[in-house]
C-alpha atoms as a PDB file:
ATOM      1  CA  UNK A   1      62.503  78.561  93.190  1.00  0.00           C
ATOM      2  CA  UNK A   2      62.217  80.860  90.332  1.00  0.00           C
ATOM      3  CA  UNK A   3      61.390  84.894  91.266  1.00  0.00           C
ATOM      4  CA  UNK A   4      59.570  86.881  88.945  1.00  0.00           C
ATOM      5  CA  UNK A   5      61.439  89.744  87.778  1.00  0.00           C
ATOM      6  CA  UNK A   6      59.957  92.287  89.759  1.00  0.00           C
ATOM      7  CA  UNK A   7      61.514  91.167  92.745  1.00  0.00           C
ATOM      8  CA  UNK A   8      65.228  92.129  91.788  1.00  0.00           C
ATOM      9  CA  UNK A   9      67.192  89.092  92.220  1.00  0.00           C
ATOM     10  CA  UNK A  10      68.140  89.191  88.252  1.00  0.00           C
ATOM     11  CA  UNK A  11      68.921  92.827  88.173  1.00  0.00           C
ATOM     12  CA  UNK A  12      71.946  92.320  86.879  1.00  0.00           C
ATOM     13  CA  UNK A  13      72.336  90.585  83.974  1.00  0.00           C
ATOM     14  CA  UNK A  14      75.596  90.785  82.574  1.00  0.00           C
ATOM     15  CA  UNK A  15      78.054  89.072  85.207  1.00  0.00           C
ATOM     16  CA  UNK A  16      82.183  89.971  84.640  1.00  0.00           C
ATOM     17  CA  UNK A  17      84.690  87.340  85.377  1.00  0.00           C
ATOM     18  CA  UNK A  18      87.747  88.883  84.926  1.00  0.00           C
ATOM     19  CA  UNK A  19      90.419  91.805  85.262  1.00  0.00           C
ATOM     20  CA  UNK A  20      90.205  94.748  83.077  1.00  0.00           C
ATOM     21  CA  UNK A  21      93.246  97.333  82.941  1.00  0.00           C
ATOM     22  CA  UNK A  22      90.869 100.023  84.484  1.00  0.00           C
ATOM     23  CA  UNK A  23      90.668  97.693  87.955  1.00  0.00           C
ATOM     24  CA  UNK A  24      94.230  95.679  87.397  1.00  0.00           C
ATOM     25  CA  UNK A  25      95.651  95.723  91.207  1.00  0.00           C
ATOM     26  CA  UNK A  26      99.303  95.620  90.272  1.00  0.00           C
ATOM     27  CA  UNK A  27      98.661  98.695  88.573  1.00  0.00           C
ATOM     28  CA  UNK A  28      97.624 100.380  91.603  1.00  0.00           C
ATOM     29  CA  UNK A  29     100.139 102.230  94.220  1.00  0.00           C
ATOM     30  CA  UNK A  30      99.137 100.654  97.900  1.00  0.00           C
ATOM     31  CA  UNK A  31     102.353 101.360  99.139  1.00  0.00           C
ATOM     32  CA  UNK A  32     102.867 102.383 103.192  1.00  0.00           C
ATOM     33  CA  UNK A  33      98.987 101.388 103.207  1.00  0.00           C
ATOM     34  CA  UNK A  34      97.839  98.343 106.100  1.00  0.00           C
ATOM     35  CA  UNK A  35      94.109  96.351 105.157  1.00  0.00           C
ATOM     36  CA  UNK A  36      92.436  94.190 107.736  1.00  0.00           C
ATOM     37  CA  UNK A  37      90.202  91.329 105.376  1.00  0.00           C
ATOM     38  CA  UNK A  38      87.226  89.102 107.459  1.00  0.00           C
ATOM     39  CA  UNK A  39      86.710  85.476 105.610  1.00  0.00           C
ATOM     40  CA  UNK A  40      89.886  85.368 103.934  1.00  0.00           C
ATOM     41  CA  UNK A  41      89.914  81.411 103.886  1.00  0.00           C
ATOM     42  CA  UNK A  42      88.272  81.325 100.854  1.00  0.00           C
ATOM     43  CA  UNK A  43      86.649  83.352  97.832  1.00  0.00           C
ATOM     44  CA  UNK A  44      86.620  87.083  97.035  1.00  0.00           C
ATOM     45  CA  UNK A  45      87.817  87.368 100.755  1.00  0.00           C
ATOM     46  CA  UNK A  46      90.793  85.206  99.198  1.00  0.00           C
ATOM     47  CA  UNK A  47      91.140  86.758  96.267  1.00  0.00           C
ATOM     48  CA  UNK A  48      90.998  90.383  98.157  1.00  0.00           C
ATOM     49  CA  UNK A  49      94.267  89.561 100.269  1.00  0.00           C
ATOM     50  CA  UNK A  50      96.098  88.764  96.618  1.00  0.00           C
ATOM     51  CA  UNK A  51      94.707  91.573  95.137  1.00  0.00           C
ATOM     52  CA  UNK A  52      95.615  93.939  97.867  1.00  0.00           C
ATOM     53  CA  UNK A  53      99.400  92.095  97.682  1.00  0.00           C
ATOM     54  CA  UNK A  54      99.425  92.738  94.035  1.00  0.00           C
ATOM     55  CA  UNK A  55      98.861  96.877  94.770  1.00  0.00           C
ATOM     56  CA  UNK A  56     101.633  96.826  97.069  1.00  0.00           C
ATOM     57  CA  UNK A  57      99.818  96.924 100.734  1.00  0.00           C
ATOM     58  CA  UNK A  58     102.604  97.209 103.149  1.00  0.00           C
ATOM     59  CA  UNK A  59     100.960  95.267 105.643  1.00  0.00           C
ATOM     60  CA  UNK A  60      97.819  92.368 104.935  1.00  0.00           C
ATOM     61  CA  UNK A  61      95.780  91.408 107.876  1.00  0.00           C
ATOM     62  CA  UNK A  62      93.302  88.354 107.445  1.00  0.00           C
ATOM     63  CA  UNK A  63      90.887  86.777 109.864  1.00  0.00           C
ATOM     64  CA  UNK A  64      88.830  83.739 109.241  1.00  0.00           C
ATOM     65  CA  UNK A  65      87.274  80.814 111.694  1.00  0.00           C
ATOM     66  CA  UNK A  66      89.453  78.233 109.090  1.00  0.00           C
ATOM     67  CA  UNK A  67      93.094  77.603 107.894  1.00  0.00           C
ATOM     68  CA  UNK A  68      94.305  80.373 106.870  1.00  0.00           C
ATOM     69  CA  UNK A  69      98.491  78.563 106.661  1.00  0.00           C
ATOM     70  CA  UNK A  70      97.791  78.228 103.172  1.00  0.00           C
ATOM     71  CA  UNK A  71      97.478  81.839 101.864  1.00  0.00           C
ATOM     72  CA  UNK A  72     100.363  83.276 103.147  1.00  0.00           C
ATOM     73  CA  UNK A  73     102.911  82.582 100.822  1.00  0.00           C
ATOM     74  CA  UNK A  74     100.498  82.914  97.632  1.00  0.00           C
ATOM     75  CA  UNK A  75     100.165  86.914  99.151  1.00  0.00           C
ATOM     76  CA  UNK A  76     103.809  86.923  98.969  1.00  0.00           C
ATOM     77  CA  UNK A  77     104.011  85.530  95.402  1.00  0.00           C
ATOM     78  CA  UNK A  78     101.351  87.983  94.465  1.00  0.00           C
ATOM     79  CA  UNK A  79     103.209  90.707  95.488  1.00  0.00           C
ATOM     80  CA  UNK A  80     106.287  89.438  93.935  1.00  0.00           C
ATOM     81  CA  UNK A  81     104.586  88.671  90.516  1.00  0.00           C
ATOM     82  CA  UNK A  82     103.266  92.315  90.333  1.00  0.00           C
ATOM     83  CA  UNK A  83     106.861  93.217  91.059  1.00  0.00           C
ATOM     84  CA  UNK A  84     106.083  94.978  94.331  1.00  0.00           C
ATOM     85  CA  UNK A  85     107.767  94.213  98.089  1.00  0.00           C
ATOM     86  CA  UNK A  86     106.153  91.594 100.429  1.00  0.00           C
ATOM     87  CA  UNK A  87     104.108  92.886 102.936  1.00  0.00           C
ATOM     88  CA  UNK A  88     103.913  92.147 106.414  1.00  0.00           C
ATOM     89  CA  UNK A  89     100.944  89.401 106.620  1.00  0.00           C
ATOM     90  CA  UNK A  90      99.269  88.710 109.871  1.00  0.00           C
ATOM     91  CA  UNK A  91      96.545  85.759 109.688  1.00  0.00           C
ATOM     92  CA  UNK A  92      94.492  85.731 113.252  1.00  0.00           C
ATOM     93  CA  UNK A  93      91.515  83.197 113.875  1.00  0.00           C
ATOM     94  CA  UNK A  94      88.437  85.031 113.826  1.00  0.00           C
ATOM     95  CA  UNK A  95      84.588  84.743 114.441  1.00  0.00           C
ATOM     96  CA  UNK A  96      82.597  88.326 113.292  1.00  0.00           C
ATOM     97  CA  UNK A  97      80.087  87.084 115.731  1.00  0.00           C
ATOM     98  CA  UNK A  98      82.167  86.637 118.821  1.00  0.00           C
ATOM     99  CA  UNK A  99      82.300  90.085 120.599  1.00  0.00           C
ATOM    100  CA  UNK A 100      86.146  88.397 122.253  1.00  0.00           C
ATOM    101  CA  UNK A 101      87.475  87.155 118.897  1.00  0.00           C
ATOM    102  CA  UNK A 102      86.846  90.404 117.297  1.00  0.00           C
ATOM    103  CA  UNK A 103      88.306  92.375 120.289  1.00  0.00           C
ATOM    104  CA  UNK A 104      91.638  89.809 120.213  1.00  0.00           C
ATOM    105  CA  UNK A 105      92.102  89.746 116.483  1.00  0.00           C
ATOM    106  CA  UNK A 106      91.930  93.782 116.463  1.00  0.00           C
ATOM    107  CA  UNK A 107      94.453  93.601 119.466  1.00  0.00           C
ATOM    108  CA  UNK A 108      96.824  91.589 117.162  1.00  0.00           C
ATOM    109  CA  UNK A 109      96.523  93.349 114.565  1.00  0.00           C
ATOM    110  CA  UNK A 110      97.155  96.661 116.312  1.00  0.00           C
ATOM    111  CA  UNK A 111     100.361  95.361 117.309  1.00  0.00           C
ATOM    112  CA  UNK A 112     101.582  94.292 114.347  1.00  0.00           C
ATOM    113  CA  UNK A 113     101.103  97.400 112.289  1.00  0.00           C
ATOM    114  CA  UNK A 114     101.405 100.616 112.934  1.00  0.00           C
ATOM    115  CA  UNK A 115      97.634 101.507 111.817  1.00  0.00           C
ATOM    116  CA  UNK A 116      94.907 100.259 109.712  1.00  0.00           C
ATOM    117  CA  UNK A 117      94.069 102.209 106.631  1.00  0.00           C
ATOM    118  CA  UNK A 118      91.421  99.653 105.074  1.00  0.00           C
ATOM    119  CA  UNK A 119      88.782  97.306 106.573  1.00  0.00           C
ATOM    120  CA  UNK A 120      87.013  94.935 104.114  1.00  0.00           C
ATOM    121  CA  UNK A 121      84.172  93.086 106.295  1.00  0.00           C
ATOM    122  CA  UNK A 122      83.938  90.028 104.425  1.00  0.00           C
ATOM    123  CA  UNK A 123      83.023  86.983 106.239  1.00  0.00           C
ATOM    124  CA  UNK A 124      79.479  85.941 105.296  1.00  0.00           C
ATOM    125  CA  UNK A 125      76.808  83.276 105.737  1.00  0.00           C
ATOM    126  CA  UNK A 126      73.970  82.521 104.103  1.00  0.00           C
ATOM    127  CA  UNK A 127      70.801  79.850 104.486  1.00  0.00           C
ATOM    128  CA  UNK A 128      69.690  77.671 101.952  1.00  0.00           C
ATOM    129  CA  UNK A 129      66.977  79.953 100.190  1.00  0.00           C
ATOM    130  CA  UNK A 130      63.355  78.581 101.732  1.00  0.00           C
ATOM    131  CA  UNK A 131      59.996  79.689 102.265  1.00  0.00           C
ATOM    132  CA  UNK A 132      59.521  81.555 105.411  1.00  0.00           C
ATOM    133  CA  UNK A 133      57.449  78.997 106.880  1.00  0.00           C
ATOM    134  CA  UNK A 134      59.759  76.085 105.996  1.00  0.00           C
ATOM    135  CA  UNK A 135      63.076  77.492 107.106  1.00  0.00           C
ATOM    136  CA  UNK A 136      64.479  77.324 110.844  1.00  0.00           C
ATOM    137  CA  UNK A 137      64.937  80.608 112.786  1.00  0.00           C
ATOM    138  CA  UNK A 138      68.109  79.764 113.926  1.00  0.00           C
ATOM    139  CA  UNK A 139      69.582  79.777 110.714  1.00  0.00           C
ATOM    140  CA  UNK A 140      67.695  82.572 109.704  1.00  0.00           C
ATOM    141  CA  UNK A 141      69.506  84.157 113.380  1.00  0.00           C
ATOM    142  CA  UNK A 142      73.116  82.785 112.490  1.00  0.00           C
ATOM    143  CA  UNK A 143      72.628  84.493 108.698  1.00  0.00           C
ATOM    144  CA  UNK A 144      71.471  87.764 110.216  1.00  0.00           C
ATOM    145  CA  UNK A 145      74.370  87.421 113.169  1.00  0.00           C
ATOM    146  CA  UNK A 146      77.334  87.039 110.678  1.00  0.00           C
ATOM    147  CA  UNK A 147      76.035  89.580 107.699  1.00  0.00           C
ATOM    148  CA  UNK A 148      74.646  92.218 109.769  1.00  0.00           C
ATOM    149  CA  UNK A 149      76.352  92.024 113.608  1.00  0.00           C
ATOM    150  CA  UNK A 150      79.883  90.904 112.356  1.00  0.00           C
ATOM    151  CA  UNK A 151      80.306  94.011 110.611  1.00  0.00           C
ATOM    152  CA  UNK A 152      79.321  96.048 113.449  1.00  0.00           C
ATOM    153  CA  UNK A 153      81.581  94.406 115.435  1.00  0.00           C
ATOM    154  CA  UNK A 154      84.460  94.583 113.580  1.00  0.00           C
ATOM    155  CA  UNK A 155      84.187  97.740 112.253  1.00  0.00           C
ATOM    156  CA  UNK A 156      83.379  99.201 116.285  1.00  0.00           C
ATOM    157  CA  UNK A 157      86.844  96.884 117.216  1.00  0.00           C
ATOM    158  CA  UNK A 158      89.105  97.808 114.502  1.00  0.00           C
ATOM    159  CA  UNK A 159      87.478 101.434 114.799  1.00  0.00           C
ATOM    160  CA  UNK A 160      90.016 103.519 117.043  1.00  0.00           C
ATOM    161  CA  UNK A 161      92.991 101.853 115.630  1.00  0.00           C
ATOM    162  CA  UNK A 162      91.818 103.467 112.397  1.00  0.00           C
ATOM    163  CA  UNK A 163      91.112 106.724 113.727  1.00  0.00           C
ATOM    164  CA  UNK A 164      94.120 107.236 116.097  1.00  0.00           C
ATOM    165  CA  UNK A 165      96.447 108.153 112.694  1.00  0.00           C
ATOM    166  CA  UNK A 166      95.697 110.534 110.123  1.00  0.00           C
ATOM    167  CA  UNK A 167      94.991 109.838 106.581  1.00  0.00           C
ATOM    168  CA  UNK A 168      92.442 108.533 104.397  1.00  0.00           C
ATOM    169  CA  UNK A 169      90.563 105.272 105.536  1.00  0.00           C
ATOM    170  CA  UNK A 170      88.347 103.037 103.920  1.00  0.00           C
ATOM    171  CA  UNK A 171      85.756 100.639 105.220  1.00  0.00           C
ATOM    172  CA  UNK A 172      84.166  98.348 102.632  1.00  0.00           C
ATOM    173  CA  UNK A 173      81.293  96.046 103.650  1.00  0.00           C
ATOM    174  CA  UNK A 174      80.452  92.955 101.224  1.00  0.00           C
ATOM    175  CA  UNK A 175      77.789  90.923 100.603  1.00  0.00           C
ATOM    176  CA  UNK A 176      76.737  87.711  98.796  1.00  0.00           C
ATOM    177  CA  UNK A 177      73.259  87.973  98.917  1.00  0.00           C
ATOM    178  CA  UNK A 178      73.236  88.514  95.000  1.00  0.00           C
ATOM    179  CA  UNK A 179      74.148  84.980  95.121  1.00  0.00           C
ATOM    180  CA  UNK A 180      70.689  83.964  96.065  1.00  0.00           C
ATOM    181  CA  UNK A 181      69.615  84.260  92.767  1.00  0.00           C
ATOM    182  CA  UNK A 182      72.345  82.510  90.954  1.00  0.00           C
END
C-alpha cells in the first residue's frame, strides 16, 4: 500500500544507522543512575539496556513477556567494553497490558534498587497495516492495548518509586509506528 505524501508516513527521509560522537553512550556519565526498559527481548529495547550499560547505569532493569537469560551478560560486557563497572541487572517477566504483571515487576524492581531515575516504555505491537474494513478489531484492540495502555500502566506502577527520592527523572515513551511506512 503506497501513501501519498501528504499523509506523513515518509516525513523523514534521511534514516541514520549508526553512532555519532555527539550520542556515543560510553561517553556519557550514568553513574549512581537506575533505568527500568519495557520489551527488552529484542530491538532498540535491546539495544537501550547496552546502551544504558555502556553510560555506566548503576542499576538496569528490563521487562519483557520473552527470554530475557540471554542479555544479561552482553549488559555486562557492554559496560566492561566502555570501561565502566557492571551494574546491577534485574530482568522480570512482564506484560504492559496486565494491570498484575506491571504491579509485580515494579515491586521487584523496587526492591532491588534503591530508586528509579529513568523509565523507557518500550514494549510495542503493531498490526499488519490494512484497510479499516479488512482488518480485525481485536488486533486493532491488542495494538491500541500495548502502545497506548502499557505505558499508562507502567508509568502509574513504576510512578511513586520514582517520586519517593529526589533528583532528576526521566520518562521516555517509544514508538514504532514510523515503521508502518518502511
Amino acid at each position: 500500500m503506497s501513501e501519498a505524501p501528504h499523509t506523513g508516513f515518509h516525513f523523514t527521509s534521511q534514516r541514520h544507522q549508526d553512532t555519532y560522537p555527539a550520542i556515543e553512550p560510553s561517553k556519557r556519565d550514568f553513574a549512581g543512575r537506575y533505568v527500568f526498559i519495557t520489551g527488552a527481548s529484542k530491538g532498540i529495547g535491546w539495544e537501550t539496556a547496552l546502551s544504558y550499560a555502556s553510560a555506566g547505569c548503576a542499576g538496569i532493569g528490563i521487562g519483557a513477556r520473552s527470554d530475557l537469560k540471554p542479555l544479561i551478560p552482553l549488559i555486562k560486557e557492554a559496560a566492561a567494553a566502555a570501561g565502566k563497572p557492571a551494574p546491577k541487572v534485574e530482568a522480570v517477566e512482564l506484560d504492559v497490558t496486565d494491570e498484575a504483571s506491571v504491579s509485580a515487576a515494579a515491586n521487584t524492581i523496587a526492591a532491588a534498587f534503591p530508586r528509579v531515575d529513568i523509565l523507557i516504555n518500550n514494549a510495542g505491537y503493531l498490526e499488519k497495516r490494512k484497510k479499516i474494513a479488512e482488518s480485525d478489531p481485536h488486533e486493532w484492540w491488542k495494538t491500541w492495548n500495548v502502545n497506548v495502555n502499557g505505558p499508562y500502566l507502567v508509568t502509574r506502577a513504576f510512578l511513586p518509586q520514582m517520586l519517593s527520592k529526589g533528583g532528576d527523572k526521566i520518562i521516555v515513551n517509544m514508538s514504532t509506528m514510523d515503521l508502518m511506512a518502511s
